[in-house]
Protein backbone atom coordinates (compact mmCIF):
# COMPACT_ATOMS: atom_id res chain seq x y z
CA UNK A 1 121.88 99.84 131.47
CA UNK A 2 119.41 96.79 132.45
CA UNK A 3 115.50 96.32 131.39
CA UNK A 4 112.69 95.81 133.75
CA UNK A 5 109.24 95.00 132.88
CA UNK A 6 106.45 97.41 133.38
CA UNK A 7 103.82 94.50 134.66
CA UNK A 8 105.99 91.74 136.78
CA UNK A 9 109.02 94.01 137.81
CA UNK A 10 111.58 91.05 135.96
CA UNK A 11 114.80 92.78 135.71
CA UNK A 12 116.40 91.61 132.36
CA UNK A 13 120.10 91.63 131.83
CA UNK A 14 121.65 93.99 128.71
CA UNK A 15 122.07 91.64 125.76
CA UNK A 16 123.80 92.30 122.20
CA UNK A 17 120.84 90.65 121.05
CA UNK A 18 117.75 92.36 119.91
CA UNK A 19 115.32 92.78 122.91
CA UNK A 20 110.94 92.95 122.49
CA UNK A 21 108.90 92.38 125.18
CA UNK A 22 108.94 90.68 128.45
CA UNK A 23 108.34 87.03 128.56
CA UNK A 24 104.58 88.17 130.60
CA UNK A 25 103.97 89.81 127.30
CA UNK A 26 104.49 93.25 128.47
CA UNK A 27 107.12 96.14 127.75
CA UNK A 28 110.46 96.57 129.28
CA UNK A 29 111.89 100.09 130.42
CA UNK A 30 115.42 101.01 129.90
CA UNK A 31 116.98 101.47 133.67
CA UNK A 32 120.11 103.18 134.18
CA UNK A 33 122.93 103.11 136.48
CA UNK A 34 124.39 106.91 136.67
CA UNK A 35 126.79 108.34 138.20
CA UNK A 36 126.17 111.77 140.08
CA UNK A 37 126.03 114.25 136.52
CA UNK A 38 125.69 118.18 136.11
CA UNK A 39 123.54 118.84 133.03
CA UNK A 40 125.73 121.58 132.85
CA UNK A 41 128.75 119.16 132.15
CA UNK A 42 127.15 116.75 130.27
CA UNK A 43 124.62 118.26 127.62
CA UNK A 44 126.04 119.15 124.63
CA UNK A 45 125.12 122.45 124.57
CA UNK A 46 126.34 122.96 120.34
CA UNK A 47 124.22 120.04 119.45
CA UNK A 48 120.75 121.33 118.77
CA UNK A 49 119.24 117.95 118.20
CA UNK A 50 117.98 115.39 120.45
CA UNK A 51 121.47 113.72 121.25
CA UNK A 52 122.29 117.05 123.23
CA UNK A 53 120.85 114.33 125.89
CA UNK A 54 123.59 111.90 125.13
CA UNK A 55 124.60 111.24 128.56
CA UNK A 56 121.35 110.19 129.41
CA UNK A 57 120.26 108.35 126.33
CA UNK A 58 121.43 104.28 125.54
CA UNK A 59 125.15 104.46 124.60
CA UNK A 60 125.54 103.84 120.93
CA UNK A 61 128.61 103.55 119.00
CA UNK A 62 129.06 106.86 116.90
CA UNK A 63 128.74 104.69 113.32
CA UNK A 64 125.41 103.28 114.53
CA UNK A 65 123.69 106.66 115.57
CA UNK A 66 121.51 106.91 112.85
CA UNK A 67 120.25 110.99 112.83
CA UNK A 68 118.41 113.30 110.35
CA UNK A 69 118.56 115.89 112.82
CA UNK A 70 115.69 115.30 114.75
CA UNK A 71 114.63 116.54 118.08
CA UNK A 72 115.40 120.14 120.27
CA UNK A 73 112.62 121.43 118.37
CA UNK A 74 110.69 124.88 119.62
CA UNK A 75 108.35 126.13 122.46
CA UNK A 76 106.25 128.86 122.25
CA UNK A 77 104.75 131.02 124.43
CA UNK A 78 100.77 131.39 123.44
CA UNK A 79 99.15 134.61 124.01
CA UNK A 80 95.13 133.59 125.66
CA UNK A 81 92.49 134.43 127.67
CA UNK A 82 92.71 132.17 130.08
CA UNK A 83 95.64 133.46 132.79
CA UNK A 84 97.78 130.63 132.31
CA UNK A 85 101.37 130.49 131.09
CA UNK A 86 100.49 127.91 127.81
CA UNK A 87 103.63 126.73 125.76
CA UNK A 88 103.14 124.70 122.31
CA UNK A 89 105.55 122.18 121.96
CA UNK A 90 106.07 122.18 117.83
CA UNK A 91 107.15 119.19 116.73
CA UNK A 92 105.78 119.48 113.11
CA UNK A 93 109.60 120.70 112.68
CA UNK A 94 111.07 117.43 112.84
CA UNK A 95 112.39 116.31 109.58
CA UNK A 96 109.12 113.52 108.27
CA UNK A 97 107.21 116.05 110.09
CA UNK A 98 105.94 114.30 113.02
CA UNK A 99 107.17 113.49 116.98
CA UNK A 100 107.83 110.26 115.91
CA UNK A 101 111.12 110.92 114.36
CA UNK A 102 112.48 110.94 118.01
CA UNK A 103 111.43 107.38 119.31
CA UNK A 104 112.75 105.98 115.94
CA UNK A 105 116.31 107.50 115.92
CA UNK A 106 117.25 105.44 119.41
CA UNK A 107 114.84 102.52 117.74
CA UNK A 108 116.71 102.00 114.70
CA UNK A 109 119.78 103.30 115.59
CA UNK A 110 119.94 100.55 118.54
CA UNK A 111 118.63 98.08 116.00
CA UNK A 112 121.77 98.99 113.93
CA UNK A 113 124.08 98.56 117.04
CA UNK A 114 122.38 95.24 117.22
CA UNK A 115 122.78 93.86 114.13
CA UNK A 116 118.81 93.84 112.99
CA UNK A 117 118.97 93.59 109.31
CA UNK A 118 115.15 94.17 108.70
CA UNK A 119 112.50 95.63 110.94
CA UNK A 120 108.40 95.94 110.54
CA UNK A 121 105.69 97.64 112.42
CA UNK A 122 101.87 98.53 112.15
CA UNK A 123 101.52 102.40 111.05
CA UNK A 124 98.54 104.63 111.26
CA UNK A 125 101.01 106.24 109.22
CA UNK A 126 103.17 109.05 110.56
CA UNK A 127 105.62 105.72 112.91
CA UNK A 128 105.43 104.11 109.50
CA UNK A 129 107.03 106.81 107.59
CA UNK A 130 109.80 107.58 110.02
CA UNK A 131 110.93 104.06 110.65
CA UNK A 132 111.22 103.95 106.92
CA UNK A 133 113.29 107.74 106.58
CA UNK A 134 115.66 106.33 109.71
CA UNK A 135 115.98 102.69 108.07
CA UNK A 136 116.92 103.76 104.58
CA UNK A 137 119.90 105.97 106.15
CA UNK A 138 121.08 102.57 108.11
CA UNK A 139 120.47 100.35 105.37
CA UNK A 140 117.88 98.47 107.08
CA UNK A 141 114.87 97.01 105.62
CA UNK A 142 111.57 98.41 106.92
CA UNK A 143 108.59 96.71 106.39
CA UNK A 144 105.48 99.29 107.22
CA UNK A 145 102.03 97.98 107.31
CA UNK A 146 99.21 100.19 107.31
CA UNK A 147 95.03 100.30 107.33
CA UNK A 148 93.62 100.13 103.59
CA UNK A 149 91.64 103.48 104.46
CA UNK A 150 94.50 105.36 105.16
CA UNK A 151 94.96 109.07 102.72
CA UNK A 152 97.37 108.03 99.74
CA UNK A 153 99.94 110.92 100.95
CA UNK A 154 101.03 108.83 104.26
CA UNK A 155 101.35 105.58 101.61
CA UNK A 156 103.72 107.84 99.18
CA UNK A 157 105.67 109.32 102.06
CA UNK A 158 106.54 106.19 102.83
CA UNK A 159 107.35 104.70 100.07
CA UNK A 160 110.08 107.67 99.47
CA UNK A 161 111.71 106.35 101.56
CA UNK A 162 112.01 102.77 99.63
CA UNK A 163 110.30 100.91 102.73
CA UNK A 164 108.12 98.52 101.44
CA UNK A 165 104.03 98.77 102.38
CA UNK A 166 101.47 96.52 103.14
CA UNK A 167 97.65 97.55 103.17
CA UNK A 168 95.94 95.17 105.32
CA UNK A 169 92.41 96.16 107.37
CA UNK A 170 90.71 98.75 108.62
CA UNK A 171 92.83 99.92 111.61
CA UNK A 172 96.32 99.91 112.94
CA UNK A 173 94.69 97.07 115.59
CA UNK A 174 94.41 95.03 112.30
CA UNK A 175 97.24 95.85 110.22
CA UNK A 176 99.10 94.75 113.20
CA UNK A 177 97.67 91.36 112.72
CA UNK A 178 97.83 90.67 109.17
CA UNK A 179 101.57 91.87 109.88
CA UNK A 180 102.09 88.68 112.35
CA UNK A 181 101.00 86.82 109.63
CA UNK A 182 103.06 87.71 106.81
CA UNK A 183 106.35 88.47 109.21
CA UNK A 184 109.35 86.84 108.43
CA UNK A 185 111.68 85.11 110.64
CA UNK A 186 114.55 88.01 110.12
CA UNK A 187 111.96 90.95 110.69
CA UNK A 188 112.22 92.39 114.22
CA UNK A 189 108.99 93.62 115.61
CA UNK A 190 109.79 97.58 116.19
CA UNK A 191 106.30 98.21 116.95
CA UNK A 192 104.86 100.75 119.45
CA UNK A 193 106.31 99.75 123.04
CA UNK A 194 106.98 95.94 122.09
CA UNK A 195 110.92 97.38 122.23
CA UNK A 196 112.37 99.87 125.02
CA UNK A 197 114.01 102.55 122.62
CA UNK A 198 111.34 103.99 121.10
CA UNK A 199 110.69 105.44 124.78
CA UNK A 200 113.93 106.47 125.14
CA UNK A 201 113.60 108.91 122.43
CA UNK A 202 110.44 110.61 123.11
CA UNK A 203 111.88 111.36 126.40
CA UNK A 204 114.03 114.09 125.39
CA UNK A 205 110.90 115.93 124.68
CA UNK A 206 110.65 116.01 128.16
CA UNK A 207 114.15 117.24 128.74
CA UNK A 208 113.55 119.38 126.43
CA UNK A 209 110.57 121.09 127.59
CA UNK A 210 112.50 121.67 131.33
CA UNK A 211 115.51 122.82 129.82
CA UNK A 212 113.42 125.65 127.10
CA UNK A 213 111.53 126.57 130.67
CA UNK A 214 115.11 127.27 132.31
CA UNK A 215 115.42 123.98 134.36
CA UNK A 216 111.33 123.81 135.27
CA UNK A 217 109.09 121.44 135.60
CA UNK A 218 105.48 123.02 133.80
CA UNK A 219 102.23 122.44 135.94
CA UNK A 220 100.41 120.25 133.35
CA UNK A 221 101.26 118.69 130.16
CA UNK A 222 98.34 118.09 128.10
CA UNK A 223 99.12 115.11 125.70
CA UNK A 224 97.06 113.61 122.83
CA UNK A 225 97.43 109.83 123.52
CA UNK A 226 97.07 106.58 121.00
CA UNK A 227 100.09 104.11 122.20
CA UNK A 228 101.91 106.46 124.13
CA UNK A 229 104.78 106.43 124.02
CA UNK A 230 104.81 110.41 123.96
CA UNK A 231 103.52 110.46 127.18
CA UNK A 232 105.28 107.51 128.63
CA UNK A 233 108.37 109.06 127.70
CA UNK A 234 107.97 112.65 129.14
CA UNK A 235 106.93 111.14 132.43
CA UNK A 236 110.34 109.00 132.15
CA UNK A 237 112.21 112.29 131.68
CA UNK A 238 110.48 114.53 134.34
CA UNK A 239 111.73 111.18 136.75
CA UNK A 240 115.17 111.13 136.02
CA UNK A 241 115.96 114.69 135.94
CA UNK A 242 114.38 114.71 139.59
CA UNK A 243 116.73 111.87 140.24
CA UNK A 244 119.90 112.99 138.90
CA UNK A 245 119.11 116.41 141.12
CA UNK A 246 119.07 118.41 137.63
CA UNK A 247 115.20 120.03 139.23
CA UNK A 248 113.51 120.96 141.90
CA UNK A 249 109.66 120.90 142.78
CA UNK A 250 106.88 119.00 141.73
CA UNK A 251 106.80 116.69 138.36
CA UNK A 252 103.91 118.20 136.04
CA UNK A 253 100.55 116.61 136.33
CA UNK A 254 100.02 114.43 133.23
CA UNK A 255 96.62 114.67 131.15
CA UNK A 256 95.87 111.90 128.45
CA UNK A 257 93.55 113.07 125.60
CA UNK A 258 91.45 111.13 122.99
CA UNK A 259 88.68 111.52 120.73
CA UNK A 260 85.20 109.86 121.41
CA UNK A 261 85.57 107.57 118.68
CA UNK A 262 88.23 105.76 120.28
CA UNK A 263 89.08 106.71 123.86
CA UNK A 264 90.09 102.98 125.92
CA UNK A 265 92.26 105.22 128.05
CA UNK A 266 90.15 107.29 129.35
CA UNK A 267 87.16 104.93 129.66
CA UNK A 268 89.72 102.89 131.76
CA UNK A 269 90.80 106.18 133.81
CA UNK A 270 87.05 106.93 134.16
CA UNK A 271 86.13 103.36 135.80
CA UNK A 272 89.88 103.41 138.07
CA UNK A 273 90.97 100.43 136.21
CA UNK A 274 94.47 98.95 136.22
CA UNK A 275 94.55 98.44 132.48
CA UNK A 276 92.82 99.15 128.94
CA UNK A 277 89.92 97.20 127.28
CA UNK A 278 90.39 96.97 123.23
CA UNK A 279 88.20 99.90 121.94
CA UNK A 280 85.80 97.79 119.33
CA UNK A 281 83.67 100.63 118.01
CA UNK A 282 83.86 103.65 115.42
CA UNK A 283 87.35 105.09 114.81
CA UNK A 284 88.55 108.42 114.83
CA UNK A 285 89.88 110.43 111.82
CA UNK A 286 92.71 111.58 113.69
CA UNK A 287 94.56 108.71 112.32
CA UNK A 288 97.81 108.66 115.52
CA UNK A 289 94.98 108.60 118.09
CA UNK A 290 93.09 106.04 116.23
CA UNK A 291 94.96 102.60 118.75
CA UNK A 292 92.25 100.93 120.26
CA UNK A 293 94.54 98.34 121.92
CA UNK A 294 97.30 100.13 123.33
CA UNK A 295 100.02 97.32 124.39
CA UNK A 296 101.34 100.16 127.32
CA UNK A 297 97.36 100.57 128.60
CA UNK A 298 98.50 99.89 132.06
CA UNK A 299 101.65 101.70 131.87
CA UNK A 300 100.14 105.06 130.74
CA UNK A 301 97.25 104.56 133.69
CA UNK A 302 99.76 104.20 135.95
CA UNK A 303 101.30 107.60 135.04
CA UNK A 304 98.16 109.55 134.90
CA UNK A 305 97.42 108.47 138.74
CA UNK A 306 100.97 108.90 139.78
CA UNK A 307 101.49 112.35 138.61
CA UNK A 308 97.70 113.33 140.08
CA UNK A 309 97.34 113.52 136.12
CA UNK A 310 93.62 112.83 134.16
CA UNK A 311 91.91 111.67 130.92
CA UNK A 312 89.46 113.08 128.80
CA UNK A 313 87.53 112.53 125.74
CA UNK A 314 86.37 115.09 123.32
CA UNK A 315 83.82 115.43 120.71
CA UNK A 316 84.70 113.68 117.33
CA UNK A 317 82.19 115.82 115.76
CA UNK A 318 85.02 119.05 116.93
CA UNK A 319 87.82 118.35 116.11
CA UNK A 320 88.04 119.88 112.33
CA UNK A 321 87.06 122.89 113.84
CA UNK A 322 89.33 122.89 116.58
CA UNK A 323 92.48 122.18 114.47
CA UNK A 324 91.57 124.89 112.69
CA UNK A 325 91.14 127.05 115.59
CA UNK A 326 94.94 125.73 116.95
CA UNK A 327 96.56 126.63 113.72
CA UNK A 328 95.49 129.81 113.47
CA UNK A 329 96.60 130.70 116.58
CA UNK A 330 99.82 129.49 116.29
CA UNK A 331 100.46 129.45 112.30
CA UNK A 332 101.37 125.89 112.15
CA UNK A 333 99.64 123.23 109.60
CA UNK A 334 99.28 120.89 112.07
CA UNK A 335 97.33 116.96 112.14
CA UNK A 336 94.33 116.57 113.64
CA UNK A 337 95.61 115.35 116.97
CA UNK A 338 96.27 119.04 117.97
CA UNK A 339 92.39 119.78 117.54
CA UNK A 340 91.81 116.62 119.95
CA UNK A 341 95.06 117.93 122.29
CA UNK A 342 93.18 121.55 122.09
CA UNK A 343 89.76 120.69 122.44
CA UNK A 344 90.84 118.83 125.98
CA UNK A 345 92.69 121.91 126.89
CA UNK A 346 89.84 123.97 126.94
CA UNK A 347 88.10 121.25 128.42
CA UNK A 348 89.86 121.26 131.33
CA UNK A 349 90.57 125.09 131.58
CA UNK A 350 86.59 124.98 131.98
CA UNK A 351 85.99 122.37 134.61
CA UNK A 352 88.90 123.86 136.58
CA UNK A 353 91.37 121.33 136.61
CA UNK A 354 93.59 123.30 135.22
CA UNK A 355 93.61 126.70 137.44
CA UNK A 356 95.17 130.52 136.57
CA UNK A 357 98.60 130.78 136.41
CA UNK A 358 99.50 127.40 135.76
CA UNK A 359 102.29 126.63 133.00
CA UNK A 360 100.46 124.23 130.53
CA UNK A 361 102.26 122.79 127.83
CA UNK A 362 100.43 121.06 124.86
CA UNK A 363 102.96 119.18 122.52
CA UNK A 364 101.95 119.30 118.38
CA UNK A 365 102.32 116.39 117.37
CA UNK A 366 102.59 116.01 113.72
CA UNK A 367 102.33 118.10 110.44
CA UNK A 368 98.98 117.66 108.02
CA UNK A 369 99.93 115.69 105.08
């Protein structure tokens, strides 16, 4: 296991050491070494969490593998009118609730195996409050700093978890600054793509999704994107199973969603840029998709046009509406990102970039606090 970075293509060497970003200032990727595997051999097929995927997951000593039983959670077939085979990926049902959960178990658990003693990140609140579960089970401090406007519930959820919390600005863009501020020498940066492991995590939503469709890839997966690291991580997945041999066919065409009120991916996508501008106007009040600097900009672009993948907007102005329509559909209380994810679905059902018959699946995101 060696790093490479995303922008320059530096190969970095494995260290014991803790490991952020590349010295260009952009993120590494975890790059493996396999030798030929079955899944059939090597999943763990009584484990019905996320480390089912052991074999292709960073090796971690058993005492450091920090889990709360996160990941392998369901997919479910959606009855519409639309012809298409759509699957909703619910990942309300990890235990804070939220997808995160996944990207911090190989996060903290590697910052355990590391020796990190105390971590911090920006939050727009559901990151925050799962660095802080997976940190108080390895008896690491975790130092969450999140936007002043954010609902009291995320704040509380948090502190459950005896992280302490930091209300600084208006945005996660700014509570990431006042936290480079106020860090502290011994407080490793764990936020969003500024280390590998996160990514590693979120993966095995992708491997996941193949394995719950019987060892296929789905025509689209529809993604609501702030950092991405979701989406960044699926597309990571959908690669190495085609490399290790473990499926056949095309990988699924990717499609980045965002709100109107903060959308620098898509306004990139829409202009064929290379990378994201910082997104300087209103916010959106679904809170994971409000980022308006995403550090992996490039990265995610890069996906979209490699898997023949798009971005869209949606209406701000919808998206109460729209999470209500999504949860009574599919009976689960979910965040506002799955109106955003939803509203783009039928989006792109209606321009025809999605066609009949096509297996869509839309990950849910996070549970409504």
């Amino acid at each position: 296991m060696d790093y490479i970075c995303t922008n320059c293509k530096s190969q970095v060497q494995l260290s014991d050491h803790p490991i952020n970003l590349c010295t260009c200032g952009k993120p590494l990727k975890v790059i493996f070494d396999w030798p030929p595997m079955n899944q059939q051999n090597v999943i763990e097929e009584t484990d019905f969490s996320l480390w089912r995927y052991g074999a292709v997951l960073p090796e971690i000593k058993e005492k450091n593998t920090m889990t709360l039983g996160e990941g392998f959670t369901s997919l479910v077939s959606i009855e519409n009118e639309w012809n298409v085979s759509l699957y909703i990926k619910d990942e309300t049902k990890n235990p804070t609730g939220s997808f995160k959960d996944r990207g911090m178990a190989l996060a903290i658990s590697m910052a355990k195996e590391q020796g990190v003693k105390a971590i911090c990140l920006p939050s727009a609140g559901n990151a925050g409050i799962a660095a802080a579960a997976y940190c108080e089970k390895a008896g690491i401090e975790c130092h969450v700093f999140l936007p002043e406007s954010i609902p009291s519930s995320f704040v509380k959820e948090t502190e459950k978890y005896h992280a302490s919390v930091y209300l600084k600005g208006g945005t996660i863009a700014e509570a990431g600054k006042e936290m480079l501020i106020n860090k502290q020498k011994h407080w490793f940066d764990i936020s969003t793509l500024k280390e590998p492991f996160r990514v590693e995590g979120k993966k095995t939503m992708g491997y996941e999704i193949v394995e719950q469709l019987g060892w296929k890839y789905p025509g689209v997966v529809i993604y609501p994107t702030g950092g991405g690291t979701g989406l960044i991580g699926m597309w990571k997945a959908f690669n190495e199973m085609k490399w290790l041999g473990w499926v056949e066919g095309n990988l699924p065409r990717m499609a980045s969603i965002q709100s109107s009120a903060c959308a620098p991916v898509v306004t990139a996508f829409e202009n064929e840029k290379m990378d994201t501008k910082f997104w300087d106007s209103d916010s959106t009040q679904a809170l994971g998709l409000n980022v308006p600097g995403p550090i992996g900009g490039a990265w995610m672009l890069n996906i979209l046009n490699e898997s023949g993948g798009t971005a869209v907007s949606v209406d701000e102005a919808d998206i109460e509406d729209a999470t209500s329509e999504i949860n009574a559909r599919t009976g689960i209380n979910a965040s506002l990102e799955a109106g955003v994810v939803w509203l783009g679905l039928k989006k792109l059902l209606q321009s025809g970039w999605i066609q009949e018959r096509s297996t869509v699946v839309v990950p849910i995101t996070g549970v409504e606090r």
